[in-house]
C-alpha atoms as a PDB file:
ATOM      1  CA  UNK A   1       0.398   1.837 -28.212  1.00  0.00           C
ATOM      2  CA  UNK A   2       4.024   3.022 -28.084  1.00  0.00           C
ATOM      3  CA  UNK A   3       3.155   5.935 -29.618  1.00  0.00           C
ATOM      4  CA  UNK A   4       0.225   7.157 -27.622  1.00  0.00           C
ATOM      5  CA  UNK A   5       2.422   6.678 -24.281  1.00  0.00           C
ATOM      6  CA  UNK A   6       5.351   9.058 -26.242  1.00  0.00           C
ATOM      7  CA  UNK A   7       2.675  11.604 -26.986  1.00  0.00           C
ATOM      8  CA  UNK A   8       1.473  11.231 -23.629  1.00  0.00           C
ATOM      9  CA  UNK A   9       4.620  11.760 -22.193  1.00  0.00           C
ATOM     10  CA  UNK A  10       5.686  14.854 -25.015  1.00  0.00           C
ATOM     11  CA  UNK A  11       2.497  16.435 -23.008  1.00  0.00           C
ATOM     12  CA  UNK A  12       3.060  16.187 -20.027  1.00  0.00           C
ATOM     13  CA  UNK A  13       6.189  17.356 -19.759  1.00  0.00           C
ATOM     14  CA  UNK A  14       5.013  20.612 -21.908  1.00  0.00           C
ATOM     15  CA  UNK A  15       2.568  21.191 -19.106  1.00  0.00           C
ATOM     16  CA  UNK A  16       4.568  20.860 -16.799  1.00  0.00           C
ATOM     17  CA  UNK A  17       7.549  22.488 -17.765  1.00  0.00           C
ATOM     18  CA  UNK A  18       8.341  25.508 -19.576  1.00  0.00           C
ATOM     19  CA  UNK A  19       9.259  24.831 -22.705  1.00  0.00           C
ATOM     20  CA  UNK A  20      12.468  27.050 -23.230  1.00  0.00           C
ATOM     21  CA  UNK A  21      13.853  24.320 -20.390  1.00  0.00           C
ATOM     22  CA  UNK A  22      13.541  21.266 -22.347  1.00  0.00           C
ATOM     23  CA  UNK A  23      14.922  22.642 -25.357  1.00  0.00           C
ATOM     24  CA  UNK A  24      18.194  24.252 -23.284  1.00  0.00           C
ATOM     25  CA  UNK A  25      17.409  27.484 -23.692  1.00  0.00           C
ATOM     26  CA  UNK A  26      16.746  29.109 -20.246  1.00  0.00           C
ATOM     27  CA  UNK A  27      17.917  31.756 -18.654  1.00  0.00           C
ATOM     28  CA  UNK A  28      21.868  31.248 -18.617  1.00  0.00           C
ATOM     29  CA  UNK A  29      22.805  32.947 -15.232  1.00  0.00           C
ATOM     30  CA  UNK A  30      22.779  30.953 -12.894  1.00  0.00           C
ATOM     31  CA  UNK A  31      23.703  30.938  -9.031  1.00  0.00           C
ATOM     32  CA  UNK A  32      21.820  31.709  -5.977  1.00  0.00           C
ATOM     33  CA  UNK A  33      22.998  35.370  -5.462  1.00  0.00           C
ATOM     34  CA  UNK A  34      22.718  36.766  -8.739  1.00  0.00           C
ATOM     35  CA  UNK A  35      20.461  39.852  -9.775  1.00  0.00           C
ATOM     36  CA  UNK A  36      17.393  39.188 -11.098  1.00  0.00           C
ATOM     37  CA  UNK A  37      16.045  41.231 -14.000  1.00  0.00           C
ATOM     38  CA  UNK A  38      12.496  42.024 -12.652  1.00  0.00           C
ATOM     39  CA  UNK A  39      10.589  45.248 -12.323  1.00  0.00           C
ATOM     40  CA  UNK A  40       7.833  45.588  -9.676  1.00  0.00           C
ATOM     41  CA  UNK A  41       5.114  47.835 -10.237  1.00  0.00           C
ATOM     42  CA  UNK A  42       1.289  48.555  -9.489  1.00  0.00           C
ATOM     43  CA  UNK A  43       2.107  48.596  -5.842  1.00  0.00           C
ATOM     44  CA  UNK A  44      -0.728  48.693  -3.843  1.00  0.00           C
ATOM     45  CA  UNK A  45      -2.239  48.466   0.078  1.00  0.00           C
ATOM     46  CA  UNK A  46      -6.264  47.015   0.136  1.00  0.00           C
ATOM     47  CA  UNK A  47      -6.422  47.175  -3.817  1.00  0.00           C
ATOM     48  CA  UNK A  48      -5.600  51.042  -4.065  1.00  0.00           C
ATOM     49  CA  UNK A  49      -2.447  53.005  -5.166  1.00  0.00           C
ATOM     50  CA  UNK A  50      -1.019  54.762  -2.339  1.00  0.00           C
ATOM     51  CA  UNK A  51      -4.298  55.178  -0.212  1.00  0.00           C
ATOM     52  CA  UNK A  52      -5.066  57.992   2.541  1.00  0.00           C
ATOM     53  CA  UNK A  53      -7.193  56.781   5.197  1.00  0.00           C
ATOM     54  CA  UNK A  54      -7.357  53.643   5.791  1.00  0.00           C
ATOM     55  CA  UNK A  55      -8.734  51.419   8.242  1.00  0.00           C
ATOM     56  CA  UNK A  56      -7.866  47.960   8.039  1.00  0.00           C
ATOM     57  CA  UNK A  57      -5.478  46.827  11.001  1.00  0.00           C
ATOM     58  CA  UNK A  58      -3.845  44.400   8.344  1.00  0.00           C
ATOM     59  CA  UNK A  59      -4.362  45.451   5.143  1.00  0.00           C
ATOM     60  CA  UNK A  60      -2.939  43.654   2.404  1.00  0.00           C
ATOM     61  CA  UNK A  61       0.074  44.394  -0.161  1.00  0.00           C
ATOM     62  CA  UNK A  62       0.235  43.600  -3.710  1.00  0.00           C
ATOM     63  CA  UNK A  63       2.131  44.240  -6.766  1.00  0.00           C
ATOM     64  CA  UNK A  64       2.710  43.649 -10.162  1.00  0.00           C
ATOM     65  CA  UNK A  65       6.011  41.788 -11.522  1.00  0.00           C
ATOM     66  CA  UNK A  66       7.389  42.216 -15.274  1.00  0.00           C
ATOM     67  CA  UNK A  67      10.734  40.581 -16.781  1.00  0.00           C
ATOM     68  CA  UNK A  68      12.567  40.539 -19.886  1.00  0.00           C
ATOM     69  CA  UNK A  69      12.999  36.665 -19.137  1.00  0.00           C
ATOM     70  CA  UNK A  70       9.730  35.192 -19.993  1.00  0.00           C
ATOM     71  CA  UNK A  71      10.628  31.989 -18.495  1.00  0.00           C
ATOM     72  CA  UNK A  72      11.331  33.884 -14.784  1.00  0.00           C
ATOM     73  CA  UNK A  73       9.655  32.196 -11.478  1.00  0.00           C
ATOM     74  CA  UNK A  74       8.503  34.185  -8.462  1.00  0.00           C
ATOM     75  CA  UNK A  75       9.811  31.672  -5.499  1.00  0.00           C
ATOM     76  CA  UNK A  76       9.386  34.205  -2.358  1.00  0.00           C
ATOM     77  CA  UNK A  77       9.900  38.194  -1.488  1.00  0.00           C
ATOM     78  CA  UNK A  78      10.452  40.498   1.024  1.00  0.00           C
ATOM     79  CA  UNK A  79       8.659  43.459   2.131  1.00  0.00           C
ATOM     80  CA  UNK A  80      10.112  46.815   4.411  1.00  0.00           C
ATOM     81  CA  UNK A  81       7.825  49.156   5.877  1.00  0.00           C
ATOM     82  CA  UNK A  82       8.934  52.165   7.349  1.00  0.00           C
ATOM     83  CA  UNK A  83       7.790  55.365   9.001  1.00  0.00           C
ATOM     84  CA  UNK A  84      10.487  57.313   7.137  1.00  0.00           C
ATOM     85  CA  UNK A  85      12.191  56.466   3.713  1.00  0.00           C
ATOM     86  CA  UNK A  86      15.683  58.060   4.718  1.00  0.00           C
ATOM     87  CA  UNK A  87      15.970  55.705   7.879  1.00  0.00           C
ATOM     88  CA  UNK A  88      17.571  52.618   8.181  1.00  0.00           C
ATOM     89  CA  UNK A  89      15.686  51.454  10.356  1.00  0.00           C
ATOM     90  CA  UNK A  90      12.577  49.547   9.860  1.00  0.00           C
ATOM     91  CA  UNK A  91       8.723  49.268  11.758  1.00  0.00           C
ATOM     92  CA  UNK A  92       8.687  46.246   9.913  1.00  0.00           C
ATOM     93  CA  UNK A  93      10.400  43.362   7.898  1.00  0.00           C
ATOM     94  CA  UNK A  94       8.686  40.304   6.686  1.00  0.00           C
ATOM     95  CA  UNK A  95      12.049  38.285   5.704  1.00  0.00           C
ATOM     96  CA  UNK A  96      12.341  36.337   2.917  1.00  0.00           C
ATOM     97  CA  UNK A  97       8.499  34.878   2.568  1.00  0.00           C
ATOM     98  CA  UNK A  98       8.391  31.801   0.309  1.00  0.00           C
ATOM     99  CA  UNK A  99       5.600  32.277  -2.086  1.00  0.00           C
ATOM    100  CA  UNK A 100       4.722  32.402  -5.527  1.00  0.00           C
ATOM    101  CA  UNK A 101       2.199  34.994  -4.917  1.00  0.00           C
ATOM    102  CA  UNK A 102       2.411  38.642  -5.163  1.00  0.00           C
ATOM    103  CA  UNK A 103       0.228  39.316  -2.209  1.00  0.00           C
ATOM    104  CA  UNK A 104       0.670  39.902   1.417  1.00  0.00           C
ATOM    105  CA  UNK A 105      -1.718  40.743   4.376  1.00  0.00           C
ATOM    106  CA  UNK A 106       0.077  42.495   7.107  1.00  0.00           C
ATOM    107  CA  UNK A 107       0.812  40.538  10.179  1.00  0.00           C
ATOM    108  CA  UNK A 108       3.542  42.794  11.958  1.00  0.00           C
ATOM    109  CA  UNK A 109       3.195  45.350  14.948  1.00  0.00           C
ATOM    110  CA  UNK A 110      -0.303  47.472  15.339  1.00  0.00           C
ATOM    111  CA  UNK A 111      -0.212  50.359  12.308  1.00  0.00           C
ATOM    112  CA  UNK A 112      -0.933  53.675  14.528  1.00  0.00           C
ATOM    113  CA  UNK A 113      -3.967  55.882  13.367  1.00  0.00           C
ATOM    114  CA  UNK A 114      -3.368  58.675  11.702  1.00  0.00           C
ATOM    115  CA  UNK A 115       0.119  57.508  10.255  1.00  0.00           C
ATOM    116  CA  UNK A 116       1.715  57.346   6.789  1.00  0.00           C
ATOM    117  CA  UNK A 117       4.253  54.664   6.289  1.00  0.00           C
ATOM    118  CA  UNK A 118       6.183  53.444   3.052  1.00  0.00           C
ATOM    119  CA  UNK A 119       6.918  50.469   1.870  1.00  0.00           C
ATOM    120  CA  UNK A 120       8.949  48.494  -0.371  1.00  0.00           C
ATOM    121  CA  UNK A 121       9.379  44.973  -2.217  1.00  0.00           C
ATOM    122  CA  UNK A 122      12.138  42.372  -3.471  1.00  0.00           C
ATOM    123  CA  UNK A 123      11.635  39.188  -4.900  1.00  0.00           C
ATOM    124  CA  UNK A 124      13.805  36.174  -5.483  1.00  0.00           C
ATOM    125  CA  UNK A 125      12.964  33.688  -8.260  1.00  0.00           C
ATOM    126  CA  UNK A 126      13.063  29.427  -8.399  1.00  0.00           C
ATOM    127  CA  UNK A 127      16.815  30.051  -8.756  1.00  0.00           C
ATOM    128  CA  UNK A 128      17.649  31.789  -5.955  1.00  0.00           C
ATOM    129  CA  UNK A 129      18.518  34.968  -7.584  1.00  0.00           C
ATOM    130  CA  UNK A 130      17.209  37.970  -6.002  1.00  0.00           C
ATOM    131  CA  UNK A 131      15.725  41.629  -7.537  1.00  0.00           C
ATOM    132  CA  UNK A 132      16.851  44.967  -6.511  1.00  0.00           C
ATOM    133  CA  UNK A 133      14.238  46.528  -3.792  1.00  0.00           C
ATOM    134  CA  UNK A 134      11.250  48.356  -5.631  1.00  0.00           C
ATOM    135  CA  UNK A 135      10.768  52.230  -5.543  1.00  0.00           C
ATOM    136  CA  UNK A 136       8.972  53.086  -1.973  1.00  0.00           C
ATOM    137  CA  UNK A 137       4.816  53.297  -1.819  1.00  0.00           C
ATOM    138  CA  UNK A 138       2.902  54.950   0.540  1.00  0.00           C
ATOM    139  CA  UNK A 139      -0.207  54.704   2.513  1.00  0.00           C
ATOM    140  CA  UNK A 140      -1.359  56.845   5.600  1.00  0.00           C
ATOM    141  CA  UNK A 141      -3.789  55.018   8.381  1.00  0.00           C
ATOM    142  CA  UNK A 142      -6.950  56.411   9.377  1.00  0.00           C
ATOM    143  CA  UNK A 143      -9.021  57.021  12.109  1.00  0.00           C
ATOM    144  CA  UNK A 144      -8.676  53.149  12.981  1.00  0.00           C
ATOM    145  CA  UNK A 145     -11.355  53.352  16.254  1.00  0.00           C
ATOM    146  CA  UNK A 146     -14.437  56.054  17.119  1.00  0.00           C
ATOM    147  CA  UNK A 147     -11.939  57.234  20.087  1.00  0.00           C
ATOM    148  CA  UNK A 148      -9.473  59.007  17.860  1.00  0.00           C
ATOM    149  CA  UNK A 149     -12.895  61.515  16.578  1.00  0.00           C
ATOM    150  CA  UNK A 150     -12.179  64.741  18.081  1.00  0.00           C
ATOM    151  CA  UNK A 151     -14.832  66.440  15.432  1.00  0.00           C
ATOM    152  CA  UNK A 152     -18.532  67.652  16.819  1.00  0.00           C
ATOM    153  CA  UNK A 153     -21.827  67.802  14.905  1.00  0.00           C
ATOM    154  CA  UNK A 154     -21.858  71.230  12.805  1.00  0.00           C
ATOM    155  CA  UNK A 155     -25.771  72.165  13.295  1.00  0.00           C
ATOM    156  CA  UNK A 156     -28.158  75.155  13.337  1.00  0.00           C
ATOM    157  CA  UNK A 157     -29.830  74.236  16.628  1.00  0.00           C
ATOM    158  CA  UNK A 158     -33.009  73.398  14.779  1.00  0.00           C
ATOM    159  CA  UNK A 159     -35.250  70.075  15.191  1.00  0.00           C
ATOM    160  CA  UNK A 160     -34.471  67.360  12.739  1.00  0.00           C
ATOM    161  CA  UNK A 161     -37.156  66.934  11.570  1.00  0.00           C
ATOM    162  CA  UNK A 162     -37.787  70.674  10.233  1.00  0.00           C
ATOM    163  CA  UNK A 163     -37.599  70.455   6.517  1.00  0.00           C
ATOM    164  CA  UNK A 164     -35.751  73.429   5.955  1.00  0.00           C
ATOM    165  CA  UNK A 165     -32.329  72.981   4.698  1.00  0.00           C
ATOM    166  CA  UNK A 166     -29.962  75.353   6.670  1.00  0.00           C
ATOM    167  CA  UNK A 167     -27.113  77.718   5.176  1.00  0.00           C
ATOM    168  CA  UNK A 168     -23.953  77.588   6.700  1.00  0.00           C
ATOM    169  CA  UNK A 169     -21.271  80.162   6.330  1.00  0.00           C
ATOM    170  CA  UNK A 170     -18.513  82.067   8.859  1.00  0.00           C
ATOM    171  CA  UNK A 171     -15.623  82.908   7.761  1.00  0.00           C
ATOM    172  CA  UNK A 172     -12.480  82.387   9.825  1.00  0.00           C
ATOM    173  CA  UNK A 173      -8.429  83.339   9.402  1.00  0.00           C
ATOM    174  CA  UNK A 174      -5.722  81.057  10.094  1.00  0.00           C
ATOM    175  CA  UNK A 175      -3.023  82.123  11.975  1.00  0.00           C
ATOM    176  CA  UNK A 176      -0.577  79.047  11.491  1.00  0.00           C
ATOM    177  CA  UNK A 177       0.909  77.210   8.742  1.00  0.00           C
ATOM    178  CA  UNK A 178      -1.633  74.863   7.158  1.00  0.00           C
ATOM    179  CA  UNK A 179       0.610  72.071   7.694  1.00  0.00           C
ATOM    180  CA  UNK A 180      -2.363  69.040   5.398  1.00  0.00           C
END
């Protein structure tokens, strides 16, 4: 009976706990504070990589994490979003968000239609030890409401319900820098 409760026990804790801990063998820095070795990639706003037009009012961020220490935690991370990637300034800061999860839906001021912002994200780990900030990501709003379409219907002046398919062609010179 002893022996069944050891091998119990031997289980448990291998569940429960990664193994390189129980044999001493973990990550030796240690100290809230210190860098953490992680890269953060697949970035991505509603499940795309850097999308144009969206129009989701919180859409949700997500990336990818990879480390050389196999035995690393995700315990929280902070996102920046900003208008401009050479300001210091910030539209928006999450803090430090504790969560194991790399995914966050948007809860800050209203994203303006017709916008591109950039974002970026840190992570700290069960230790306290936090990552460098990731390269920046983009995304650009859309038309976010029917009140922002300043388009009309192209048409030939026709019924619709003539059968005909029309053919539509003018051309047209630009006298301004195509700036899109």
């Amino acid at each position: 009976m002893e022996k069944k409760n050891r091998l119990q026990l031997v289980l448990f804790l291998f569940l429960f706990f990664p193994v390189v801990e129980i044999l001493g063998q973990g990550n030796s820095s240690t100290g809230a504070g210190a860098r953490l070795k992680v890269d953060v990639s697949s970035m991505q706003v509603d499940y795309l990589k850097d999308p144009i037009g969206l129009d989701n009012p919180s859409p949700r961020f997500r990336w990818k994490i990879s480390s050389p220490d196999h035995d690393i935690r995700i315990a929280g991370f902070e996102i920046q979003l900003t208008k401009d990637t050479n300001s210091s300034s910030f539209f928006f800061n999450t803090g430090r968000q504790y969560s194991t999860l790399p995914l966050y839906k948007y809860n800050g001021p209203n994203l303006t239609a017709f916008q591109q912002y950039f974002w970026r994200v840190r992570t700290w780990d069960d230790r306290g030890n936090q990552s460098p900030y990731s390269s920046w990501a983009g995304f650009e709003m859309g038309m976010m409401d029917p009140s922002n379409w300043r388009g009309a219907w192209i048409s030939d002046g026709r019924s619709i319900h003539e059968k005909a398919v029309p053919y539509f062609r003018h051309e047209f010179g630009v006298k301004k820098k195509i700036q899109k």
